[in-house]
PDB file of N, CA and C in Angstrom:
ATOM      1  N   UNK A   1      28.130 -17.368  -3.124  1.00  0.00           N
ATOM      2  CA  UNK A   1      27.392 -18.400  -3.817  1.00  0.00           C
ATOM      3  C   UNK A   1      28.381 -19.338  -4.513  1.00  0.00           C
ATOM      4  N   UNK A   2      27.920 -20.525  -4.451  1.00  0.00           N
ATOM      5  CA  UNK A   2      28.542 -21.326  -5.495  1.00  0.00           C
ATOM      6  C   UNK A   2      28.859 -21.338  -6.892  1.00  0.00           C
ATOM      7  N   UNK A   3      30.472 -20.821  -7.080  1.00  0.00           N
ATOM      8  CA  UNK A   3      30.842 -20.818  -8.760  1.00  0.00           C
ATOM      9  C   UNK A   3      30.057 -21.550  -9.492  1.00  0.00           C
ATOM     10  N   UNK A   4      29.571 -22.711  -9.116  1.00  0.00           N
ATOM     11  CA  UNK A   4      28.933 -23.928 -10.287  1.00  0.00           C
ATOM     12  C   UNK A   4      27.692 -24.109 -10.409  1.00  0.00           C
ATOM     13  N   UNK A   5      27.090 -22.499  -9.476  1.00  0.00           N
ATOM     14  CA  UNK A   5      25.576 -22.536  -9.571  1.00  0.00           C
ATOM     15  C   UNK A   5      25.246 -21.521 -10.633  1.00  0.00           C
ATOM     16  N   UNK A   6      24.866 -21.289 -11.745  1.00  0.00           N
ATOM     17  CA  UNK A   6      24.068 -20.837 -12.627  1.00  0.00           C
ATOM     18  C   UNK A   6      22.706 -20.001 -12.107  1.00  0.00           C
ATOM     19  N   UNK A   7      23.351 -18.338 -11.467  1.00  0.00           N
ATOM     20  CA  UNK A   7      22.205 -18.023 -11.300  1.00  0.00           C
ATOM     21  C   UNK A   7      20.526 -17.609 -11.765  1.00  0.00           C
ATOM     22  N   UNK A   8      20.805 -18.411 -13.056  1.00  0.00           N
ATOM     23  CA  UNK A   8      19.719 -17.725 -14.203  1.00  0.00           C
ATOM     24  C   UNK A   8      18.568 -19.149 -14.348  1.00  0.00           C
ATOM     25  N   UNK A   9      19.321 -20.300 -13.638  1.00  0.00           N
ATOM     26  CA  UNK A   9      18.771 -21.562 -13.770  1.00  0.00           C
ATOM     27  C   UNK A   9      18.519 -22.065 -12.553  1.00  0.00           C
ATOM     28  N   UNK A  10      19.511 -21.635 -11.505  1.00  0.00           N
ATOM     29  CA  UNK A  10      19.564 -22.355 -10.427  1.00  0.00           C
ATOM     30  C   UNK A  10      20.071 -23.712 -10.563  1.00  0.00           C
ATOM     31  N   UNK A  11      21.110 -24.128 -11.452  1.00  0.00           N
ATOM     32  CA  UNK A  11      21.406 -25.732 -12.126  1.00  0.00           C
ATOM     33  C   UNK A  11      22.702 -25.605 -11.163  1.00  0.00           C
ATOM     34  N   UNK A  12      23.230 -26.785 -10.721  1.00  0.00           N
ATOM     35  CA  UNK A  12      24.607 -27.073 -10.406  1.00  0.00           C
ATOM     36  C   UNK A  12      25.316 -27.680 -11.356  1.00  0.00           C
ATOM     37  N   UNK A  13      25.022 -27.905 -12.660  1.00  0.00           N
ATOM     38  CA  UNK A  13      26.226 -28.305 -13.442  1.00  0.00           C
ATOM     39  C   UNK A  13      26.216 -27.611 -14.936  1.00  0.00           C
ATOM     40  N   UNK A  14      27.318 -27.728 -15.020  1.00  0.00           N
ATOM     41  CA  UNK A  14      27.632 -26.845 -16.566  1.00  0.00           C
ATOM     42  C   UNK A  14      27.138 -27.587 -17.715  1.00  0.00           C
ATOM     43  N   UNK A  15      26.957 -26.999 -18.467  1.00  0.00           N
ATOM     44  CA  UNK A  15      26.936 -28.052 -19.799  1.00  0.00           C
ATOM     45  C   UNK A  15      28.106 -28.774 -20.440  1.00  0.00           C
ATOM     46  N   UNK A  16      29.575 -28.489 -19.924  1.00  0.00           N
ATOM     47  CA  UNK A  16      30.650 -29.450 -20.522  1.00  0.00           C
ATOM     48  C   UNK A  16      31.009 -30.303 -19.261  1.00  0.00           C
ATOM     49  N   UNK A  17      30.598 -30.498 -17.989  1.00  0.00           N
ATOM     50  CA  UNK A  17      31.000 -31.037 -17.020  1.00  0.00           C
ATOM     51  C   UNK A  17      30.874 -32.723 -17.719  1.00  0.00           C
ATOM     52  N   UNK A  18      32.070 -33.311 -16.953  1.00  0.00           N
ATOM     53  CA  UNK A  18      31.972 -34.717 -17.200  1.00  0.00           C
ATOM     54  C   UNK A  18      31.557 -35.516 -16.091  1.00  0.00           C
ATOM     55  N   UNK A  19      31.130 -37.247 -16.380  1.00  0.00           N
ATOM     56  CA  UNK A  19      30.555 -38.061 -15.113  1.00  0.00           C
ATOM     57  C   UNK A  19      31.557 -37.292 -13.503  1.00  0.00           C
ATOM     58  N   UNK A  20      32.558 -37.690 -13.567  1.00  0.00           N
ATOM     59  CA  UNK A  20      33.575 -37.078 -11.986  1.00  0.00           C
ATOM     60  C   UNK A  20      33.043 -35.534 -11.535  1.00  0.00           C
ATOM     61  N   UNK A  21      32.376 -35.016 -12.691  1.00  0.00           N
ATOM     62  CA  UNK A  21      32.133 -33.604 -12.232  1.00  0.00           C
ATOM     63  C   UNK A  21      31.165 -33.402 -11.391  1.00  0.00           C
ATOM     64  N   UNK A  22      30.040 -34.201 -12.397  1.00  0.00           N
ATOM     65  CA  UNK A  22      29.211 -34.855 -11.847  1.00  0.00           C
ATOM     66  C   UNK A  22      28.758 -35.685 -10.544  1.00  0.00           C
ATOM     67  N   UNK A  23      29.635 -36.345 -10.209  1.00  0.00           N
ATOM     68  CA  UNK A  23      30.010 -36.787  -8.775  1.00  0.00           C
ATOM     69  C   UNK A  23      30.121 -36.131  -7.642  1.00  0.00           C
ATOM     70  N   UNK A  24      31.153 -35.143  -8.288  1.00  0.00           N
ATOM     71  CA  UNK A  24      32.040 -34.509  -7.225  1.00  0.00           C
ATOM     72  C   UNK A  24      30.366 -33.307  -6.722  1.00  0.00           C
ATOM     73  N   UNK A  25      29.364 -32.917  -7.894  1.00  0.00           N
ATOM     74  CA  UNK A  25      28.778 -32.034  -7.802  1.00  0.00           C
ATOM     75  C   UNK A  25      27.340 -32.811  -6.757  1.00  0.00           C
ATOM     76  N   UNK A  26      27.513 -33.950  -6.978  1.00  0.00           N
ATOM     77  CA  UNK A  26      26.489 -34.664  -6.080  1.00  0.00           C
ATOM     78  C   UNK A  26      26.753 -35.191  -4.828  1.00  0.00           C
ATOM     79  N   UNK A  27      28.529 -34.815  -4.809  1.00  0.00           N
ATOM     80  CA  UNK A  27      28.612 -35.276  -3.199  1.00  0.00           C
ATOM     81  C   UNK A  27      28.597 -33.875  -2.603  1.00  0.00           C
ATOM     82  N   UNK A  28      28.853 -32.961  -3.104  1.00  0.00           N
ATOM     83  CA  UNK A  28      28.345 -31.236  -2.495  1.00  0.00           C
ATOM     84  C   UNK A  28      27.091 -31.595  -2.308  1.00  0.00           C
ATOM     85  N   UNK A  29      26.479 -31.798  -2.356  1.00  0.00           N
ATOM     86  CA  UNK A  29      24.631 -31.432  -2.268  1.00  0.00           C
ATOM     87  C   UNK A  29      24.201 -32.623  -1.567  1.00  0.00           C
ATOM     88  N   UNK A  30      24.827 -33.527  -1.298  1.00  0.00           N
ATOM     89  CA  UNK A  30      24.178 -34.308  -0.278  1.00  0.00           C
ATOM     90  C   UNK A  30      25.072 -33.985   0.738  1.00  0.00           C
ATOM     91  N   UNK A  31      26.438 -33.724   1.027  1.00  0.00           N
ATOM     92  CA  UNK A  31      26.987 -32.974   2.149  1.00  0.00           C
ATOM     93  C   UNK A  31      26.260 -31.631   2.835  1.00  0.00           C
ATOM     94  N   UNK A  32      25.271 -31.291   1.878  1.00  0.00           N
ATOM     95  CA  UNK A  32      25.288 -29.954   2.517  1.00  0.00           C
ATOM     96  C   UNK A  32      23.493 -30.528   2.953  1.00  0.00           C
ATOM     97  N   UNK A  33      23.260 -31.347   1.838  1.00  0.00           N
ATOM     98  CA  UNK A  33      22.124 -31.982   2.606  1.00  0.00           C
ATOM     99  C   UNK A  33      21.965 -32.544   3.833  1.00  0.00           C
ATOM    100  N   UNK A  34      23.015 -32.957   4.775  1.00  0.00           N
ATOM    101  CA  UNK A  34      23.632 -33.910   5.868  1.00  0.00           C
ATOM    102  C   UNK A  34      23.350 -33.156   6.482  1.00  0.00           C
ATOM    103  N   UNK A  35      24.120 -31.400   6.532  1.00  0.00           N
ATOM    104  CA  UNK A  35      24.461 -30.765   7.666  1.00  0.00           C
ATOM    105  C   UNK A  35      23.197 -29.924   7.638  1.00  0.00           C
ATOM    106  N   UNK A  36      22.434 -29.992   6.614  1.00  0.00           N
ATOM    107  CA  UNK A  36      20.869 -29.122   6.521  1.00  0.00           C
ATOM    108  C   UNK A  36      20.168 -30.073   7.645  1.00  0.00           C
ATOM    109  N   UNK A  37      20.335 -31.359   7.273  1.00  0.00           N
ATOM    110  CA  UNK A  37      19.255 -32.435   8.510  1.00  0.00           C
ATOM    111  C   UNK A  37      19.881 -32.199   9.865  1.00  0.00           C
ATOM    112  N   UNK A  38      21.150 -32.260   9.595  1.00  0.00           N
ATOM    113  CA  UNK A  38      21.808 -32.164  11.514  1.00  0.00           C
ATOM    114  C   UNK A  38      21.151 -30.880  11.866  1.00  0.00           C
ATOM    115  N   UNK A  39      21.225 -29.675  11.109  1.00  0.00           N
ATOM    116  CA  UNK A  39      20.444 -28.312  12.087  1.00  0.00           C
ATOM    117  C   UNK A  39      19.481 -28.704  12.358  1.00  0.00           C
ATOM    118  N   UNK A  40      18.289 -29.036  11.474  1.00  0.00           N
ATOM    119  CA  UNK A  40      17.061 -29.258  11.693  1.00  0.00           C
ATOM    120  C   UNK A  40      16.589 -30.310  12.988  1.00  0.00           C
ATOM    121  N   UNK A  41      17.691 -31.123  13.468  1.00  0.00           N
ATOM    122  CA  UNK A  41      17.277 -32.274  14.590  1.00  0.00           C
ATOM    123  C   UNK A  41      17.104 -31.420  15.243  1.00  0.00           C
ATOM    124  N   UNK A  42      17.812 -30.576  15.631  1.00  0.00           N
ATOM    125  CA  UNK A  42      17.034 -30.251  17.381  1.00  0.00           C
ATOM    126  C   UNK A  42      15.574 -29.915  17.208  1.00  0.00           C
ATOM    127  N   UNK A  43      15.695 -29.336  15.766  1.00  0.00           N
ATOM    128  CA  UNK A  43      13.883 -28.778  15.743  1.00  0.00           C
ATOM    129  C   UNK A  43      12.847 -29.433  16.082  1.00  0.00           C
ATOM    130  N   UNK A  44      13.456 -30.833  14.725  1.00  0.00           N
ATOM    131  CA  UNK A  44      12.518 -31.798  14.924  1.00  0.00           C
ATOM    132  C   UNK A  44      12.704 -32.685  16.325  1.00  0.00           C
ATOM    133  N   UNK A  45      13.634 -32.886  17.032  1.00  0.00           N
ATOM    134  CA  UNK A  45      13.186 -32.920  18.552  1.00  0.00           C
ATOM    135  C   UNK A  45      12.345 -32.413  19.451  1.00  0.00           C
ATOM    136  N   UNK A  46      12.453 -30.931  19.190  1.00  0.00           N
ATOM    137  CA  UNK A  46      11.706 -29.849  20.244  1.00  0.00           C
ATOM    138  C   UNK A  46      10.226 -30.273  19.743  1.00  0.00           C
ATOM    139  N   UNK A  47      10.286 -30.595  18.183  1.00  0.00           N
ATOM    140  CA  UNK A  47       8.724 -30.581  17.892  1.00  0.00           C
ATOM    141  C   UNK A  47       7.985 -31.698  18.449  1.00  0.00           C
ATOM    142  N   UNK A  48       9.081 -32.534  18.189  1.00  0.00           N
ATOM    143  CA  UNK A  48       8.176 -34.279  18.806  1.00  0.00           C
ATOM    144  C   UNK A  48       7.953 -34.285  20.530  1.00  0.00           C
ATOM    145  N   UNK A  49       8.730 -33.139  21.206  1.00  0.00           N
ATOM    146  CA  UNK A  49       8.461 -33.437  22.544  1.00  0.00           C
ATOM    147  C   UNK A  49       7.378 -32.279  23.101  1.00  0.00           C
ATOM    148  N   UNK A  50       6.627 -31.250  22.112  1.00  0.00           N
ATOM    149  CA  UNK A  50       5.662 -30.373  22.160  1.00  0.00           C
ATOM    150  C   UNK A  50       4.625 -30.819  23.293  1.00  0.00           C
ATOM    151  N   UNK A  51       4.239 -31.824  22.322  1.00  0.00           N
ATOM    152  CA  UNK A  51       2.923 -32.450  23.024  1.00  0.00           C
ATOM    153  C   UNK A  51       3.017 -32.753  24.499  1.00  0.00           C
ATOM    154  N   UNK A  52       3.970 -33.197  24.648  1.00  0.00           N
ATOM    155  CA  UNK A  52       4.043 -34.075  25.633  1.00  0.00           C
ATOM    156  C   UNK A  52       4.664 -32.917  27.009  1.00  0.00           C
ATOM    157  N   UNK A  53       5.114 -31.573  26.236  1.00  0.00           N
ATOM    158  CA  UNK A  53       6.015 -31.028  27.326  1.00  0.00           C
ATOM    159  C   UNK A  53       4.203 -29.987  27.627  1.00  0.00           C
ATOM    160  N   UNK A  54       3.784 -29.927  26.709  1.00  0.00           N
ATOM    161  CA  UNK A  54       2.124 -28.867  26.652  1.00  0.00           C
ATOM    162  C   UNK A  54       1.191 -29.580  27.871  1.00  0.00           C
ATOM    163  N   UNK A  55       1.059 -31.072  27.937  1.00  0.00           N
ATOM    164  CA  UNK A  55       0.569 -31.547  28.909  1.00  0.00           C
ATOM    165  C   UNK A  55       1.128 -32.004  30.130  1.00  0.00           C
ATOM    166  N   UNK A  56       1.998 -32.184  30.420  1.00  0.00           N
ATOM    167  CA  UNK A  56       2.793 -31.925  31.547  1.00  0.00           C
ATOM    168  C   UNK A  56       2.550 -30.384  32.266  1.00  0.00           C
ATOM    169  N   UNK A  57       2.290 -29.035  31.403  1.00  0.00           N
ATOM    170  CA  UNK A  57       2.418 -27.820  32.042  1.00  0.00           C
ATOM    171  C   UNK A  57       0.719 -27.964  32.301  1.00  0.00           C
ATOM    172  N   UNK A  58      -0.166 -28.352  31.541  1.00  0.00           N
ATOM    173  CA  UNK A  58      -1.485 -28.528  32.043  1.00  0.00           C
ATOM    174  C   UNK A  58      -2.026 -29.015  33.209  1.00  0.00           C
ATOM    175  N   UNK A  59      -1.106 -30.074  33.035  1.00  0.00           N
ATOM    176  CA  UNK A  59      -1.315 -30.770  34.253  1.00  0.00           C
ATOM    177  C   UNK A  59      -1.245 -30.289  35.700  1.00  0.00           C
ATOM    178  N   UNK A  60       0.310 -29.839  35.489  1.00  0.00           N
ATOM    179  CA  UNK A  60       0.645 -28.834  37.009  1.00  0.00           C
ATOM    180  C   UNK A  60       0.038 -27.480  37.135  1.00  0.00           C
ATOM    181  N   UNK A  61      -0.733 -27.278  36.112  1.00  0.00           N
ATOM    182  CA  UNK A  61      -1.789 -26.244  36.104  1.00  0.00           C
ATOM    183  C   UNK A  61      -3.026 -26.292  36.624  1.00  0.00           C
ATOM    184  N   UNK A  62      -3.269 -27.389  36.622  1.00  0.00           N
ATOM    185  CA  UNK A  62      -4.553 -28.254  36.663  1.00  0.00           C
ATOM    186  C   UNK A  62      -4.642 -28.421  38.175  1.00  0.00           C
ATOM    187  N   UNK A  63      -3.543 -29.087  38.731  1.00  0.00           N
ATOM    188  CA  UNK A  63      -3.069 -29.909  40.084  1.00  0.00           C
ATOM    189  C   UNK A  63      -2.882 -28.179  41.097  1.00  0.00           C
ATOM    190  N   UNK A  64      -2.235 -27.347  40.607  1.00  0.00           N
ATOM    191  CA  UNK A  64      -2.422 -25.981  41.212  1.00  0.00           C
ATOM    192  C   UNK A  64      -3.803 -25.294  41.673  1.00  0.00           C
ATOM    193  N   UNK A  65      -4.402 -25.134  40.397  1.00  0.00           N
ATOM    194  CA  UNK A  65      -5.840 -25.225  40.417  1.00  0.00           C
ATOM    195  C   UNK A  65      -6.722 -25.347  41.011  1.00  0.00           C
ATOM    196  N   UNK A  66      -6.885 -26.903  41.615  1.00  0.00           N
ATOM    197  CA  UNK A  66      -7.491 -28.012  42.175  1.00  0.00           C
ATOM    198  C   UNK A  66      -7.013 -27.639  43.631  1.00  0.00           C
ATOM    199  N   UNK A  67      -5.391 -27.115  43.984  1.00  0.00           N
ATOM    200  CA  UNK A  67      -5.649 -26.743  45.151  1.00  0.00           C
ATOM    201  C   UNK A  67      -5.985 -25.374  46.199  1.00  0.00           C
ATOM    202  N   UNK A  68      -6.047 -24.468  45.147  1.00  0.00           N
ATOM    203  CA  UNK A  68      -6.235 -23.818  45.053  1.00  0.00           C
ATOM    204  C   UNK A  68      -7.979 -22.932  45.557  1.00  0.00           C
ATOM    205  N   UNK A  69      -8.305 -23.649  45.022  1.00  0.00           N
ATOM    206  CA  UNK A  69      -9.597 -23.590  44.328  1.00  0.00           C
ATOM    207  C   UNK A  69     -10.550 -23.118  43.229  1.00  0.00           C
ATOM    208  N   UNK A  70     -11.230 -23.573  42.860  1.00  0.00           N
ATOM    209  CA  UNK A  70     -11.722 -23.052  41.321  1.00  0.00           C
ATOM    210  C   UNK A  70     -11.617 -21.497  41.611  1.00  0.00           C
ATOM    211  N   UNK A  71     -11.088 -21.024  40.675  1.00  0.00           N
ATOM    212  CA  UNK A  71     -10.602 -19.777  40.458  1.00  0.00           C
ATOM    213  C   UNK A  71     -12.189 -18.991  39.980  1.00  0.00           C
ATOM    214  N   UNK A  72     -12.968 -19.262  38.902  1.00  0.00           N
ATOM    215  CA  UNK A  72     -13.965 -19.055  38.554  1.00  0.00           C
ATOM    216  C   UNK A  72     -15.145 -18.962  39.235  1.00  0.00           C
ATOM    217  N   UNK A  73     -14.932 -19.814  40.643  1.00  0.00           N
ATOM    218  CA  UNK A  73     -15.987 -19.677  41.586  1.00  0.00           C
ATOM    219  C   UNK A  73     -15.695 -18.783  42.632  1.00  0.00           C
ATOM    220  N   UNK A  74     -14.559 -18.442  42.935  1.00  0.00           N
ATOM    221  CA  UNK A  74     -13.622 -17.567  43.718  1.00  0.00           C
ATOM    222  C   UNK A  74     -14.263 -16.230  43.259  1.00  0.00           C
ATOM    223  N   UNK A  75     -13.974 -15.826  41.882  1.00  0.00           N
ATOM    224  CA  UNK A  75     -14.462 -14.522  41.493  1.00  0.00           C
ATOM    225  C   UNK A  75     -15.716 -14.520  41.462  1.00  0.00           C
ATOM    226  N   UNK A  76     -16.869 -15.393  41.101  1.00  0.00           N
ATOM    227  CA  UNK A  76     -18.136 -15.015  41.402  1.00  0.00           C
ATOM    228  C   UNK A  76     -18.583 -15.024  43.331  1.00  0.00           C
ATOM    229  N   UNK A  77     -17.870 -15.690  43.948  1.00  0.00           N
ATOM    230  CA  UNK A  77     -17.948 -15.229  44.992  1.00  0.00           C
ATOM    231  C   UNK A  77     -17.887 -14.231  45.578  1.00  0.00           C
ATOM    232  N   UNK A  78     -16.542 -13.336  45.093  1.00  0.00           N
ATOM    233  CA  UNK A  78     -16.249 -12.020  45.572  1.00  0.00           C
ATOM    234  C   UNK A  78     -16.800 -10.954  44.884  1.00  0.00           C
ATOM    235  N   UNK A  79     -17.384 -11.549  43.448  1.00  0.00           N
ATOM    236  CA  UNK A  79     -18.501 -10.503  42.889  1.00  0.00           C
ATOM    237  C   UNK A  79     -19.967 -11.113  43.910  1.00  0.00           C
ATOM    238  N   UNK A  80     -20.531 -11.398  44.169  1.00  0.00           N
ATOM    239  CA  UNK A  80     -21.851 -11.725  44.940  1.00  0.00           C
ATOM    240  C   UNK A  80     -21.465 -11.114  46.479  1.00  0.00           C
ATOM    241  N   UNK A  81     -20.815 -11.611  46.977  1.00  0.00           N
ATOM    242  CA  UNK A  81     -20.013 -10.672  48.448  1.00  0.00           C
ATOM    243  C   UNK A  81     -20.123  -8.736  47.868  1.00  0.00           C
ATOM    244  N   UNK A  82     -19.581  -8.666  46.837  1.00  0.00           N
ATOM    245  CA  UNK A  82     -19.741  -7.270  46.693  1.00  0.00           C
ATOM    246  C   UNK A  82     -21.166  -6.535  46.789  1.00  0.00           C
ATOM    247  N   UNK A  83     -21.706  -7.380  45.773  1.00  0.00           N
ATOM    248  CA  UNK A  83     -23.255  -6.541  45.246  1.00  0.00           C
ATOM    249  C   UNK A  83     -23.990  -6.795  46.713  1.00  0.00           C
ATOM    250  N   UNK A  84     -23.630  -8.006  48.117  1.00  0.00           N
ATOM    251  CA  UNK A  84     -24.443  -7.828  48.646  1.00  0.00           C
ATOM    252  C   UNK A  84     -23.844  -6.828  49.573  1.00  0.00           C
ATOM    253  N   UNK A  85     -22.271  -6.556  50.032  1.00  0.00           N
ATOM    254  CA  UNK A  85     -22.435  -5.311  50.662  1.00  0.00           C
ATOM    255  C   UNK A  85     -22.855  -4.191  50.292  1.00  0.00           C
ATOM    256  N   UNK A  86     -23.048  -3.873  48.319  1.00  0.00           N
ATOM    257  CA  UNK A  86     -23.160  -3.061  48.087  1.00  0.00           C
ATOM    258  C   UNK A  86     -24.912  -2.499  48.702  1.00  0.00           C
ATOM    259  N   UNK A  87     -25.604  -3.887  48.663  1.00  0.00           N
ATOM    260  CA  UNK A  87     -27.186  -3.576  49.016  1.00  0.00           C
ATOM    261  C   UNK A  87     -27.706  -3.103  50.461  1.00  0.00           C
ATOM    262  N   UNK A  88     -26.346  -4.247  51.174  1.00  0.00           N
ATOM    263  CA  UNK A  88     -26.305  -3.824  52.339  1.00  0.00           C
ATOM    264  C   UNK A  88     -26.666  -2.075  53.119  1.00  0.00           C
ATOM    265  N   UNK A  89     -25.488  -1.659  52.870  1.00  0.00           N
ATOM    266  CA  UNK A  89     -24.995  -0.324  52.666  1.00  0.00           C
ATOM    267  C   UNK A  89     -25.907   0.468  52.475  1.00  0.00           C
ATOM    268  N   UNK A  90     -26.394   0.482  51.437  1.00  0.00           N
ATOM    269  CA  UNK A  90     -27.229   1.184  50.819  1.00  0.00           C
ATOM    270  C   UNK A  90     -28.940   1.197  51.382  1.00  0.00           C
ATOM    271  N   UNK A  91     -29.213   0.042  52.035  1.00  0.00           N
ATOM    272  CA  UNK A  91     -30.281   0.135  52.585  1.00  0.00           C
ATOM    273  C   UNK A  91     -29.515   0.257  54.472  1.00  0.00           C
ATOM    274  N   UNK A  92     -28.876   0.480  54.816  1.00  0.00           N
ATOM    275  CA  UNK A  92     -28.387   0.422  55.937  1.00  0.00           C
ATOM    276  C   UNK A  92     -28.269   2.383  56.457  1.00  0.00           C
ATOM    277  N   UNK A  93     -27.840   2.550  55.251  1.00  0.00           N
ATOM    278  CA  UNK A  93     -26.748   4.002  55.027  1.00  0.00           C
ATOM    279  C   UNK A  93     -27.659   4.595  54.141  1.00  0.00           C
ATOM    280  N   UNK A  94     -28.955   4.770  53.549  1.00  0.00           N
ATOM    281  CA  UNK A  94     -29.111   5.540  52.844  1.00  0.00           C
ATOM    282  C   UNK A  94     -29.553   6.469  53.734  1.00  0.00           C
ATOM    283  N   UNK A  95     -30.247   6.072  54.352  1.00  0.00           N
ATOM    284  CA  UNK A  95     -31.291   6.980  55.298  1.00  0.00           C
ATOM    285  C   UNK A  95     -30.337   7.779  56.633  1.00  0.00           C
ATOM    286  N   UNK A  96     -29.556   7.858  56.171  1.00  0.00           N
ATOM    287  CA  UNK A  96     -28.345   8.259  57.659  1.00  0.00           C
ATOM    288  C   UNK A  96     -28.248   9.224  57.166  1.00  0.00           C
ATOM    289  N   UNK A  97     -28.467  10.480  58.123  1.00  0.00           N
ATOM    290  CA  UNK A  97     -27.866  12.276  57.437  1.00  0.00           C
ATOM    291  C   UNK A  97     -26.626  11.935  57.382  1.00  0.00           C
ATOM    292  N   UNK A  98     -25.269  11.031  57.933  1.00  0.00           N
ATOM    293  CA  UNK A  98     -24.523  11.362  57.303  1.00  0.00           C
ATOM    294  C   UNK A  98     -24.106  11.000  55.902  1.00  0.00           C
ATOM    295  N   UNK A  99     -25.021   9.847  55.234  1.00  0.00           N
ATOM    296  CA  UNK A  99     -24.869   9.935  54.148  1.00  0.00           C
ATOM    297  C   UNK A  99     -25.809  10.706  52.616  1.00  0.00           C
ATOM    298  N   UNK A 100     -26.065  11.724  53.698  1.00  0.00           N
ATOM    299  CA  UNK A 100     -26.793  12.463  52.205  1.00  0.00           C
ATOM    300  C   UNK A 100     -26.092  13.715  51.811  1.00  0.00           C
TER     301      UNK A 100
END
């Protein structure tokens, strides 16, 4: 930690510091303020290009999809295909000695 931080206050300056101390104690804290914003750019990059990278993956989600075919109609298809072999079957095959 910083000698000139006062851990009971959290203050950066002493009570006998003079104006230069003063200075010197305000160009620390905006230096370290500088290199606090430089980390943070990439963040705030990644954040501003969110949107834009979220709909782009929709999209080719979308465009997959589409050729695909509705996925949602796919499975009620192959559920309706089921229940009717299942009826099938069952009125086909019940009555068969080999299925009793």
């Amino acid at each position: 930690m910083d000698p000139k931080v006062a851990p009971e206050t959290g203050s950066t300056t002493t009570p006998g510091e003079t104006r230069p101390d003063l200075e010197r104690t305000l160009s620390r804290i905006e230096a370290r303020l500088a290199r606090l914003e430089q980390a943070l750019d990439p963040i705030k990059e990644a954040t501003a290009a969110a949107p834009a990278f979220t709909s782009t993956a929709v999209d080719v989600l979308d465009d997959w999809a589409n050729q695909h075919g509705d996925l949602d109609e796919r499975l009620r298809t192959l559920s309706g295909l089921e229940t009717t072999r299942k009826r099938w079957k069952s009125k086909h095959f019940s009555t068969h000695p080999r299925s009793r």
